[in-house]
PDB file of N, CA and C in Angstrom:
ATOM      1  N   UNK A   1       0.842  -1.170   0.000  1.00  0.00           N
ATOM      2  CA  UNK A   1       0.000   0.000   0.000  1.00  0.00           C
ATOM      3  C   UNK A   1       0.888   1.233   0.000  1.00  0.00           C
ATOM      4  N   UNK A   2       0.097   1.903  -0.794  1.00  0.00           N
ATOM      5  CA  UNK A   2       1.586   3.162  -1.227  1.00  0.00           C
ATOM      6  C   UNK A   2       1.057   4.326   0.360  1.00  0.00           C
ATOM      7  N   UNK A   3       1.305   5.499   0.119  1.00  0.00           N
ATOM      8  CA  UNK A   3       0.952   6.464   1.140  1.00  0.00           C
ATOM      9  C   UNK A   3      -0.683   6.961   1.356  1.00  0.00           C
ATOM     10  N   UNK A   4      -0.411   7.599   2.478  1.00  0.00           N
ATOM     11  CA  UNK A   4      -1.970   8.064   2.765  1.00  0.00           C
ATOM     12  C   UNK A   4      -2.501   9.235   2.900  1.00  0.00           C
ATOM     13  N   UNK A   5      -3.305   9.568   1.987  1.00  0.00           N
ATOM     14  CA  UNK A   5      -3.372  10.596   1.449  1.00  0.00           C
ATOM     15  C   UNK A   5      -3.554  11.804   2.868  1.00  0.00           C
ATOM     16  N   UNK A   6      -2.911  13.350   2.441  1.00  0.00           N
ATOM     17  CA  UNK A   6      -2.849  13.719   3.894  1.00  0.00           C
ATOM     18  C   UNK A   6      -4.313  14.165   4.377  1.00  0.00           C
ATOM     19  N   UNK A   7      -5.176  14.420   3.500  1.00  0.00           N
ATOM     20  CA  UNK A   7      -6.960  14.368   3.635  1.00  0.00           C
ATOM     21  C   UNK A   7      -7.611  13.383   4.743  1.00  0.00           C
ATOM     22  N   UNK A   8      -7.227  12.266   4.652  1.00  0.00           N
ATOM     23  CA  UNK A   8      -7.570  10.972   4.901  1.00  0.00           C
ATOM     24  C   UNK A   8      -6.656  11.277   6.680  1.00  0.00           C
ATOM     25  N   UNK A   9      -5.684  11.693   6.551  1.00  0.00           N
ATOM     26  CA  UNK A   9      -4.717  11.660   8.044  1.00  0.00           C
ATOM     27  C   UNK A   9      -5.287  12.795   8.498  1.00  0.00           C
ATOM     28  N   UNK A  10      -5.050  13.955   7.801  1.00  0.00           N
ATOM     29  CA  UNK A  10      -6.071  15.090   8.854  1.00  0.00           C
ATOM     30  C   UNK A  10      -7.239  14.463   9.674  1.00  0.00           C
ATOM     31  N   UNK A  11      -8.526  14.087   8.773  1.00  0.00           N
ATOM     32  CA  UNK A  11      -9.688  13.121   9.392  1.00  0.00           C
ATOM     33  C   UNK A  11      -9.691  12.463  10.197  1.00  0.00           C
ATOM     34  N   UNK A  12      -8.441  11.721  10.396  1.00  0.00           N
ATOM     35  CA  UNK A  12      -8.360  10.649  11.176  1.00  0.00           C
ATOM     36  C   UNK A  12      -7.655  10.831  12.378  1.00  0.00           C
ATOM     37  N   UNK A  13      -6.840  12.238  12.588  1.00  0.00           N
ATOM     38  CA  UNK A  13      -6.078  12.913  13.325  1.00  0.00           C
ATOM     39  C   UNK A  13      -7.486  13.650  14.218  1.00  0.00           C
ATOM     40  N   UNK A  14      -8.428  14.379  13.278  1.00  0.00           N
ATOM     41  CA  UNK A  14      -9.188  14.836  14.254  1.00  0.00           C
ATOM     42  C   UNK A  14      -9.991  14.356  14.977  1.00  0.00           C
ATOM     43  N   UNK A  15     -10.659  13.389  14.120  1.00  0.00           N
ATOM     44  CA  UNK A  15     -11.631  12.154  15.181  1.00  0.00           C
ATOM     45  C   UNK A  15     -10.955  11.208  16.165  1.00  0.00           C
ATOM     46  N   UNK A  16      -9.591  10.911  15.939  1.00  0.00           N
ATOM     47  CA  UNK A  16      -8.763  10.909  17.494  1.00  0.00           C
ATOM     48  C   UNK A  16      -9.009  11.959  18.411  1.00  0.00           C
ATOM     49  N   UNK A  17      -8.854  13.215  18.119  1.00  0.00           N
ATOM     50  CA  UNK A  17      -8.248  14.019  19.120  1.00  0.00           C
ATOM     51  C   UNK A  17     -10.093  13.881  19.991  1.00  0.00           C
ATOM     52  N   UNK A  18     -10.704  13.912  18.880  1.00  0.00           N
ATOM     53  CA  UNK A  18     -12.295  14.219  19.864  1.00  0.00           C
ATOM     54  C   UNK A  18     -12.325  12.754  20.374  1.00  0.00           C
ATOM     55  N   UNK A  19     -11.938  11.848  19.766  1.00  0.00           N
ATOM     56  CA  UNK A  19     -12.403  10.697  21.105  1.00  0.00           C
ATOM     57  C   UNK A  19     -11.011  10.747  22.132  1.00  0.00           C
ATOM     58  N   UNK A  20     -10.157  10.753  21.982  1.00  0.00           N
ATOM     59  CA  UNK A  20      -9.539  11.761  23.453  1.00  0.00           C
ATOM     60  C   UNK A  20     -10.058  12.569  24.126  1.00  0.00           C
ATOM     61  N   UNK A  21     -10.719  13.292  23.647  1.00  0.00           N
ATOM     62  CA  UNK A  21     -11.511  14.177  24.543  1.00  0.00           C
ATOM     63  C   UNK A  21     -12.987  13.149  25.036  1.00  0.00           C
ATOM     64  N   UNK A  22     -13.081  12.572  24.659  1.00  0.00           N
ATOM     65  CA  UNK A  22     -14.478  12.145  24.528  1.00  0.00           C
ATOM     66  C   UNK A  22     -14.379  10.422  24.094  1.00  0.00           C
ATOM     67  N   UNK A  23     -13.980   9.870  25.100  1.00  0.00           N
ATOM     68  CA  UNK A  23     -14.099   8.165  24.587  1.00  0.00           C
ATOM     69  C   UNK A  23     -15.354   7.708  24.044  1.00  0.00           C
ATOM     70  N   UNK A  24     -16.342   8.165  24.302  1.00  0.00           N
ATOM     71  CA  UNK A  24     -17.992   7.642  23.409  1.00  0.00           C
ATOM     72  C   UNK A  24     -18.125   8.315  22.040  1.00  0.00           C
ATOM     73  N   UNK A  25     -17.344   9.412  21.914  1.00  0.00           N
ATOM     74  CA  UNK A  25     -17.464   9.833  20.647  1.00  0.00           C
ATOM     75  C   UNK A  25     -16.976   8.834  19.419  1.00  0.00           C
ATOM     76  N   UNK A  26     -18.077   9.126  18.037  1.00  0.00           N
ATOM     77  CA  UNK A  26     -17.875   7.596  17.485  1.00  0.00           C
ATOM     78  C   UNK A  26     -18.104   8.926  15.624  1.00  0.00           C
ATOM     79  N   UNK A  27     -17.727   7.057  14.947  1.00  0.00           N
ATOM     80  CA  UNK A  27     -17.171   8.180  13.571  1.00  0.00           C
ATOM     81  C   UNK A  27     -18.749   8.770  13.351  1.00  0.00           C
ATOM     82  N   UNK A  28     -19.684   7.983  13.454  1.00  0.00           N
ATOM     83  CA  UNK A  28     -21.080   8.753  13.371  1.00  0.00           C
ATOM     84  C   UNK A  28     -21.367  10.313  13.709  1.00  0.00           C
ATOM     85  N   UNK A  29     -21.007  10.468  15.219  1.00  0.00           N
ATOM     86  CA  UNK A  29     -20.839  11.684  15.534  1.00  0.00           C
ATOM     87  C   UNK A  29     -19.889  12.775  14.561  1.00  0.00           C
ATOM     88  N   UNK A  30     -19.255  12.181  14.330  1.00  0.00           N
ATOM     89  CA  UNK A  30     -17.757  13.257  13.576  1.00  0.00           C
ATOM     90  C   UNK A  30     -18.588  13.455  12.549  1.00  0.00           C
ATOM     91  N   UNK A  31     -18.899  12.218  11.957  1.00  0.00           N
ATOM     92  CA  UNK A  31     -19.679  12.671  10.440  1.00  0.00           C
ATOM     93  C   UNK A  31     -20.725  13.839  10.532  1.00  0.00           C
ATOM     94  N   UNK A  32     -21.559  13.402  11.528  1.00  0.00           N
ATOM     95  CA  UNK A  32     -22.974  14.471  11.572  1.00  0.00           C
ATOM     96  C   UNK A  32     -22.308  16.088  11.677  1.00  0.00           C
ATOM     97  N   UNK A  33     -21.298  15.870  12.509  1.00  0.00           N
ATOM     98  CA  UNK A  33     -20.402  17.219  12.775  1.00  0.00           C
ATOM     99  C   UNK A  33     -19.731  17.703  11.734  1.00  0.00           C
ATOM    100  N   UNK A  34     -19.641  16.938  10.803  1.00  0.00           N
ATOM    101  CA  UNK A  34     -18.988  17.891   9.638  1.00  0.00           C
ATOM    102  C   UNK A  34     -19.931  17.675   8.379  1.00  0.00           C
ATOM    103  N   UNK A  35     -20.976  17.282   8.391  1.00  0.00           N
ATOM    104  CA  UNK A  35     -22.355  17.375   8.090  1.00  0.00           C
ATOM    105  C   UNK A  35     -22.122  16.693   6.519  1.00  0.00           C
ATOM    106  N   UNK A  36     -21.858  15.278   6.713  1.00  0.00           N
ATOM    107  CA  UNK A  36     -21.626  14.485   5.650  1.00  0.00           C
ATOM    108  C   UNK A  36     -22.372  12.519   6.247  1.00  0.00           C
ATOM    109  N   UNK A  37     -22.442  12.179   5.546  1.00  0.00           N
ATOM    110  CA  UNK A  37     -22.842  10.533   5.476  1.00  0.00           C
ATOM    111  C   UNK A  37     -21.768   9.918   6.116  1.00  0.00           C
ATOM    112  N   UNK A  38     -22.230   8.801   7.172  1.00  0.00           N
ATOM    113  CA  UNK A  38     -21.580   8.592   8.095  1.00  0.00           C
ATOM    114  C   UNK A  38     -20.269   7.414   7.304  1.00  0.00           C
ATOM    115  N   UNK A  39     -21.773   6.846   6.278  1.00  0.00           N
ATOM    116  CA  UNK A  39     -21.294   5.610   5.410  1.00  0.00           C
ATOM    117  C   UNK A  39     -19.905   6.363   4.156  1.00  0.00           C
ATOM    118  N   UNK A  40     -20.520   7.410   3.845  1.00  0.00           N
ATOM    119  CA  UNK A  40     -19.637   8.176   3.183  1.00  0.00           C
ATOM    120  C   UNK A  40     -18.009   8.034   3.884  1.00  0.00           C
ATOM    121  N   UNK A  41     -18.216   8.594   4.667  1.00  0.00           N
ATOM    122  CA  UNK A  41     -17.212   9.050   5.635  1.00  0.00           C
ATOM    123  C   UNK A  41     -16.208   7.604   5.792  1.00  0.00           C
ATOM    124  N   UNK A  42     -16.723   6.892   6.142  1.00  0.00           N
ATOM    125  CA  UNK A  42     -16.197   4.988   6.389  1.00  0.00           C
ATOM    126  C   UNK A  42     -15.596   5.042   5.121  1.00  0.00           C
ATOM    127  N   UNK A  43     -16.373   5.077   3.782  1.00  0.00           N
ATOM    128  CA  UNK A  43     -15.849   4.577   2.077  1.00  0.00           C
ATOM    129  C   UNK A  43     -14.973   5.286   2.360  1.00  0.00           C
ATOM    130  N   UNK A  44     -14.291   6.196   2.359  1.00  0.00           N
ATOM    131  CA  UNK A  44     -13.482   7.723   2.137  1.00  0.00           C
ATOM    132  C   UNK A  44     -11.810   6.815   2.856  1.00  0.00           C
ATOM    133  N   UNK A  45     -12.331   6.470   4.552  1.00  0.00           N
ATOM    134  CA  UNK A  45     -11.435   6.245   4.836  1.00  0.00           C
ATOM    135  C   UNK A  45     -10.900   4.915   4.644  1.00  0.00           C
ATOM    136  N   UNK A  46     -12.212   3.904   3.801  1.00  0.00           N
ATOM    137  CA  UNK A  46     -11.110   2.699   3.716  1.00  0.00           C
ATOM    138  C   UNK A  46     -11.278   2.498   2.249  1.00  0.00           C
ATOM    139  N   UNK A  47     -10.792   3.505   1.532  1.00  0.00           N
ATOM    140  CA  UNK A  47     -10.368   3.892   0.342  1.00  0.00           C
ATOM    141  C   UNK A  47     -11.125   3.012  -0.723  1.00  0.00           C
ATOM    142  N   UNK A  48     -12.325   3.074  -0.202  1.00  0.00           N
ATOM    143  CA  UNK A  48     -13.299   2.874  -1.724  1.00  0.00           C
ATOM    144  C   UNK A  48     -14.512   3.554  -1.976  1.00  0.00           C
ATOM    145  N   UNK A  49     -13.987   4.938  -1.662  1.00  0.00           N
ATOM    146  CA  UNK A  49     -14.136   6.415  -2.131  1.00  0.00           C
ATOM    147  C   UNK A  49     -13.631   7.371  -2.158  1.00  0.00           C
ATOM    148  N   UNK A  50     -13.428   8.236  -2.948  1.00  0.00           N
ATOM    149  CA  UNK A  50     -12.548   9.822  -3.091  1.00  0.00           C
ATOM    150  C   UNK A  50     -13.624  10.689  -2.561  1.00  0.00           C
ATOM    151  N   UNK A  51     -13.347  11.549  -1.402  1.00  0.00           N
ATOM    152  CA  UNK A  51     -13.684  12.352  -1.200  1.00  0.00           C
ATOM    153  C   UNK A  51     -13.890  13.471  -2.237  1.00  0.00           C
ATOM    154  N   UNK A  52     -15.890  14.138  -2.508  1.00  0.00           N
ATOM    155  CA  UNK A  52     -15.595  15.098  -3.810  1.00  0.00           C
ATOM    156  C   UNK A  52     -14.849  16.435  -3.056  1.00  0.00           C
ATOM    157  N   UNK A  53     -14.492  17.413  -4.554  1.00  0.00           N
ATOM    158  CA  UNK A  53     -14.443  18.599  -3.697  1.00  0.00           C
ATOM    159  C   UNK A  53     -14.846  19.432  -3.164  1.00  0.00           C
ATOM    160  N   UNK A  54     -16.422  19.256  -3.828  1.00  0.00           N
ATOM    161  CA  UNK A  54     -17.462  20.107  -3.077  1.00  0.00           C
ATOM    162  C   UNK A  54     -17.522  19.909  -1.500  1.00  0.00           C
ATOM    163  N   UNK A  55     -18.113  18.393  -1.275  1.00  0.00           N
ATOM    164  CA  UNK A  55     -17.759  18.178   0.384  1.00  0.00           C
ATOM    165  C   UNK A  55     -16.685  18.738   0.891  1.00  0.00           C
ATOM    166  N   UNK A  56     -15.275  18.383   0.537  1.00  0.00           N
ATOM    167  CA  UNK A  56     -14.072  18.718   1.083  1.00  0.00           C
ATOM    168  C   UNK A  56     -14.807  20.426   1.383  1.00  0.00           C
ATOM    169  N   UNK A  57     -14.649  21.093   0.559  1.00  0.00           N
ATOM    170  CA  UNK A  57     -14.620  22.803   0.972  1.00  0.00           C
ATOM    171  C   UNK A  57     -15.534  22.803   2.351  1.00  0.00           C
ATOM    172  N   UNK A  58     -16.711  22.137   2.211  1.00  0.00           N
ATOM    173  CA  UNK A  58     -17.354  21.887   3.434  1.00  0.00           C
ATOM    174  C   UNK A  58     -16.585  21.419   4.476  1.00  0.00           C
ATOM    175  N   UNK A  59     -16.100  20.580   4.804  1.00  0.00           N
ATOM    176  CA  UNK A  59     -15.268  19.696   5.671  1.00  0.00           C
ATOM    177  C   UNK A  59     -14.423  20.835   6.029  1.00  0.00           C
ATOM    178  N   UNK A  60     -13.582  21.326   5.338  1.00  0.00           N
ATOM    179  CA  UNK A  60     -12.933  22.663   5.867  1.00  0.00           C
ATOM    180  C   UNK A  60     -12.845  23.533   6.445  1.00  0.00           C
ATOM    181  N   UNK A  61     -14.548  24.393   6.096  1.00  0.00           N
ATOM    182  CA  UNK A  61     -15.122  24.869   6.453  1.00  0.00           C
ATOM    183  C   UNK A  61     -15.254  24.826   8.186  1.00  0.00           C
ATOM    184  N   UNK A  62     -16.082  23.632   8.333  1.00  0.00           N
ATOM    185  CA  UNK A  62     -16.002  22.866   9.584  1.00  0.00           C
ATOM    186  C   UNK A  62     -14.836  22.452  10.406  1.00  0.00           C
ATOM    187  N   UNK A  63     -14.125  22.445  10.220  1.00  0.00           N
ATOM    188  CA  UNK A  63     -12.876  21.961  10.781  1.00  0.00           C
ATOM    189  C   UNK A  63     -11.601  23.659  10.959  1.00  0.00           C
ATOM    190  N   UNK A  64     -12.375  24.562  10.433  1.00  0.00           N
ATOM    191  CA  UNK A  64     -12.191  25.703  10.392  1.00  0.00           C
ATOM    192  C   UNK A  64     -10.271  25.847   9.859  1.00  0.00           C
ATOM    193  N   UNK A  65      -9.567  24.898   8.715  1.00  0.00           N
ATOM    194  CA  UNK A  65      -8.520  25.277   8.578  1.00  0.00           C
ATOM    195  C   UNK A  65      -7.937  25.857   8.014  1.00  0.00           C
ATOM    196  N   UNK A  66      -6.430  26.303   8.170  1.00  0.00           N
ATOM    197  CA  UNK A  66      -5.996  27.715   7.598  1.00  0.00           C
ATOM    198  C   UNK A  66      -5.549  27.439   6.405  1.00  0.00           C
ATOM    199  N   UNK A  67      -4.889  28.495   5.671  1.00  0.00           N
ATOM    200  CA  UNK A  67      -4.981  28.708   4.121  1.00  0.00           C
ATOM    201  C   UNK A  67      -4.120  27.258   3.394  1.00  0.00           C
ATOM    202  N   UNK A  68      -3.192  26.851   4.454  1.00  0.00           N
ATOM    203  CA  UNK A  68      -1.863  26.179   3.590  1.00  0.00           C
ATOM    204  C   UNK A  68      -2.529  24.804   4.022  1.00  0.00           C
ATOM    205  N   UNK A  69      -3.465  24.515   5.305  1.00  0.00           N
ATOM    206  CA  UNK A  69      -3.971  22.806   5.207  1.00  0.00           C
ATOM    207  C   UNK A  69      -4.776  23.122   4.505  1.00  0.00           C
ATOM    208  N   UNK A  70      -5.742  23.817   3.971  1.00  0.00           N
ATOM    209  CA  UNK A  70      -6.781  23.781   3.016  1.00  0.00           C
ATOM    210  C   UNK A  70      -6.552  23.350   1.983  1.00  0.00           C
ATOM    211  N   UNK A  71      -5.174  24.308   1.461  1.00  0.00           N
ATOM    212  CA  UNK A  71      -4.017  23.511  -0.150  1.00  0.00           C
ATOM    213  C   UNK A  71      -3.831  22.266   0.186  1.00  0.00           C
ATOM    214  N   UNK A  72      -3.227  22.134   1.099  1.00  0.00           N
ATOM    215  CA  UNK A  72      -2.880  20.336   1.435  1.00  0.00           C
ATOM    216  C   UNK A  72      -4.146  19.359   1.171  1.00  0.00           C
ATOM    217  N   UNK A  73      -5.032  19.681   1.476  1.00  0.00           N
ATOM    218  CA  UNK A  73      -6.296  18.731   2.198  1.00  0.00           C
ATOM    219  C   UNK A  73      -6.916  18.537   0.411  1.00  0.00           C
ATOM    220  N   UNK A  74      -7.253  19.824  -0.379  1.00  0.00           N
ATOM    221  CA  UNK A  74      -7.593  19.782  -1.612  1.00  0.00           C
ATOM    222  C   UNK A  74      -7.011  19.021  -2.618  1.00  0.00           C
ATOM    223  N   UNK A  75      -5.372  19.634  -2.566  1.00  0.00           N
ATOM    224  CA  UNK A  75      -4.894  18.815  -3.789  1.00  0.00           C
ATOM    225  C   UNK A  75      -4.597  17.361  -3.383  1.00  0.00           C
ATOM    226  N   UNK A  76      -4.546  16.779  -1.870  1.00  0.00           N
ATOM    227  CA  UNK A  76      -4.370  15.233  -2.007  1.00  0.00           C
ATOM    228  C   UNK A  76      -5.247  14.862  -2.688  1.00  0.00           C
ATOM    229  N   UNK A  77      -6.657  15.398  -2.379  1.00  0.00           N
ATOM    230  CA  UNK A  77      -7.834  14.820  -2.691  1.00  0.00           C
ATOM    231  C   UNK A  77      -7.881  14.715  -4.396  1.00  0.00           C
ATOM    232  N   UNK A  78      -7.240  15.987  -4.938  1.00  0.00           N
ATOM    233  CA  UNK A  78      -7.602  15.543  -6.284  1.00  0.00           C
ATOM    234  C   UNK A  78      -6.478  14.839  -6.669  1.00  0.00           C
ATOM    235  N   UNK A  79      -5.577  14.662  -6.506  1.00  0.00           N
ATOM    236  CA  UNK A  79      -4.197  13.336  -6.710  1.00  0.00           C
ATOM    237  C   UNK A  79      -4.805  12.446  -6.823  1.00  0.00           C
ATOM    238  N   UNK A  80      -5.875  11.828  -5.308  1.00  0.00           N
ATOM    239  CA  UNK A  80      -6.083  10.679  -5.154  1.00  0.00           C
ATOM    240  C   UNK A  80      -7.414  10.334  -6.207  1.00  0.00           C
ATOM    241  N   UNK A  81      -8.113  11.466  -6.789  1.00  0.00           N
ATOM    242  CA  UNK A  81      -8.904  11.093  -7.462  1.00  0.00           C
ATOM    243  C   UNK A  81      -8.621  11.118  -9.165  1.00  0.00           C
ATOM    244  N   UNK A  82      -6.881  12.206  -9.436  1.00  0.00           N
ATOM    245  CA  UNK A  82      -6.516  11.098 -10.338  1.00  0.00           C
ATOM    246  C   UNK A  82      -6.209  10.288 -10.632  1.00  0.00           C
ATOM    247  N   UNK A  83      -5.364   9.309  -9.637  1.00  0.00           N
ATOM    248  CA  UNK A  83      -5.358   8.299  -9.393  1.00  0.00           C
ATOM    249  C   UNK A  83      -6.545   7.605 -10.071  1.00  0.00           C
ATOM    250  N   UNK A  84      -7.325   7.325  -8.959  1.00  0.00           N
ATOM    251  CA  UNK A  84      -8.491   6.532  -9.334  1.00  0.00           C
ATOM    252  C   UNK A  84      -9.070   6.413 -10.612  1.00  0.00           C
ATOM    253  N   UNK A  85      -9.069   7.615 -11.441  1.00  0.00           N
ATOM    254  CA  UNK A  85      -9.272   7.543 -13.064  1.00  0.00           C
ATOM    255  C   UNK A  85      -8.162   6.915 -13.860  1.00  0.00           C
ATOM    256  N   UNK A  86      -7.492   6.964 -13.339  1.00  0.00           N
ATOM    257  CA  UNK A  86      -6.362   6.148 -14.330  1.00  0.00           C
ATOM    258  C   UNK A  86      -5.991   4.791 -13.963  1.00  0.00           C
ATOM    259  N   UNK A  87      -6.692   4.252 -12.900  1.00  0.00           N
ATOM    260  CA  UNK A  87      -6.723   3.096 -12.180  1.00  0.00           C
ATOM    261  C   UNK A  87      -8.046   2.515 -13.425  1.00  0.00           C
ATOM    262  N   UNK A  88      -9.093   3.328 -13.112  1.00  0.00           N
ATOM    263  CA  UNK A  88     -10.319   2.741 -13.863  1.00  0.00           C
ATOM    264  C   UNK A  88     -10.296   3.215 -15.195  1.00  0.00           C
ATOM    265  N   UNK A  89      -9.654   3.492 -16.194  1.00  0.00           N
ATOM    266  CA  UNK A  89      -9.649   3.936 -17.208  1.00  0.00           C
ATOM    267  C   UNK A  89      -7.898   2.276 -17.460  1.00  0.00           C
ATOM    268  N   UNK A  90      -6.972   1.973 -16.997  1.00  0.00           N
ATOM    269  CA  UNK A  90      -6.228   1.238 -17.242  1.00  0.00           C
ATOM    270  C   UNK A  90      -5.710   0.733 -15.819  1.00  0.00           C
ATOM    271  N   UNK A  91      -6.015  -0.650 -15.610  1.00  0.00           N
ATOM    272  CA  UNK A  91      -5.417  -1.361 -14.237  1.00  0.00           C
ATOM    273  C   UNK A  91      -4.427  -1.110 -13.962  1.00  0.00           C
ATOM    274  N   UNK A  92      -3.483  -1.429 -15.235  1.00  0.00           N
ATOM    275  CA  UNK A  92      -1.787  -1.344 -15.036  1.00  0.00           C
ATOM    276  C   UNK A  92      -1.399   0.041 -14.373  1.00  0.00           C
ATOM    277  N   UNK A  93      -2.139   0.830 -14.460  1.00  0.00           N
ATOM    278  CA  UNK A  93      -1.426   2.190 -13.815  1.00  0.00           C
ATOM    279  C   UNK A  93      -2.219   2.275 -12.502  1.00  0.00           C
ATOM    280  N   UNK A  94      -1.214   1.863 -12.007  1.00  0.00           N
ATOM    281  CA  UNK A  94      -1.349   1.695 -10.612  1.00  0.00           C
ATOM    282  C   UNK A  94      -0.122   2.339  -9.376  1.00  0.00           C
ATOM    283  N   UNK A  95       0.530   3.358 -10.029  1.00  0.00           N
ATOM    284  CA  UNK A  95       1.653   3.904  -9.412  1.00  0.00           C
ATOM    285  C   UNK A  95       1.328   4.554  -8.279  1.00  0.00           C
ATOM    286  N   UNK A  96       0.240   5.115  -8.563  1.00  0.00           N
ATOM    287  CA  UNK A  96       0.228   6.086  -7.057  1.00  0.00           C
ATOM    288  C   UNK A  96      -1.569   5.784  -6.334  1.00  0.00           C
ATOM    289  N   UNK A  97      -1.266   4.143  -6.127  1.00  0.00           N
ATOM    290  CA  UNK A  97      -2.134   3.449  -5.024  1.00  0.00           C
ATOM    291  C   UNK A  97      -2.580   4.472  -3.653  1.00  0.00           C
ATOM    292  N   UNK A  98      -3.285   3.998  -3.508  1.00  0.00           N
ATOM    293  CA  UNK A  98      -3.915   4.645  -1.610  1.00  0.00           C
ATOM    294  C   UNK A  98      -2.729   4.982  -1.392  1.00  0.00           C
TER     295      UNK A  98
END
């Protein structure tokens, strides 16, 4: 498995920090809190879905971050979703996996 996208580690960085704060807090909650599908949210992180970018700006939004994670958080997302077109457009290209 190649790297992880830094979209995917932000997410997963913050729904730690709230169940640190909060051991009952669950990905359901996070989802409703950044006002997306819980199921969504699950595909996203076990990479059999690309986050769009419309959501993302939302997610941002919510998570209130500054100018340079916003760049970060966007362009993984569209990497990882060229990726995925060139995955499904030809198998063999498979260089830049999850």
């Amino acid at each position: 498995m190649g790297e992880i996208p830094f979209y995917i580690l932000a997410l997963k960085e913050e729904l730690q920090a709230r169940i640190k704060r909060n051991p009952r807090y669950s990905l359901r909650a996070f989802a409703m809190a950044l006002n997306i599908d819980a199921s969504y949210l699950s595909r996203c992180f076990s990479f059999k879905q690309v986050m769009s970018l419309e959501i993302a700006e939302g997610v941002i939004k919510k998570l209130q971050m500054n100018s340079s994670q916003r760049e970060l958080f966007l362009h993984s997302i569209a990497a990882q979703q060229t990726c995925t077109s060139l995955h499904k457009h030809d198998k063999h290209l498979t260089a830049c996996e999850k």
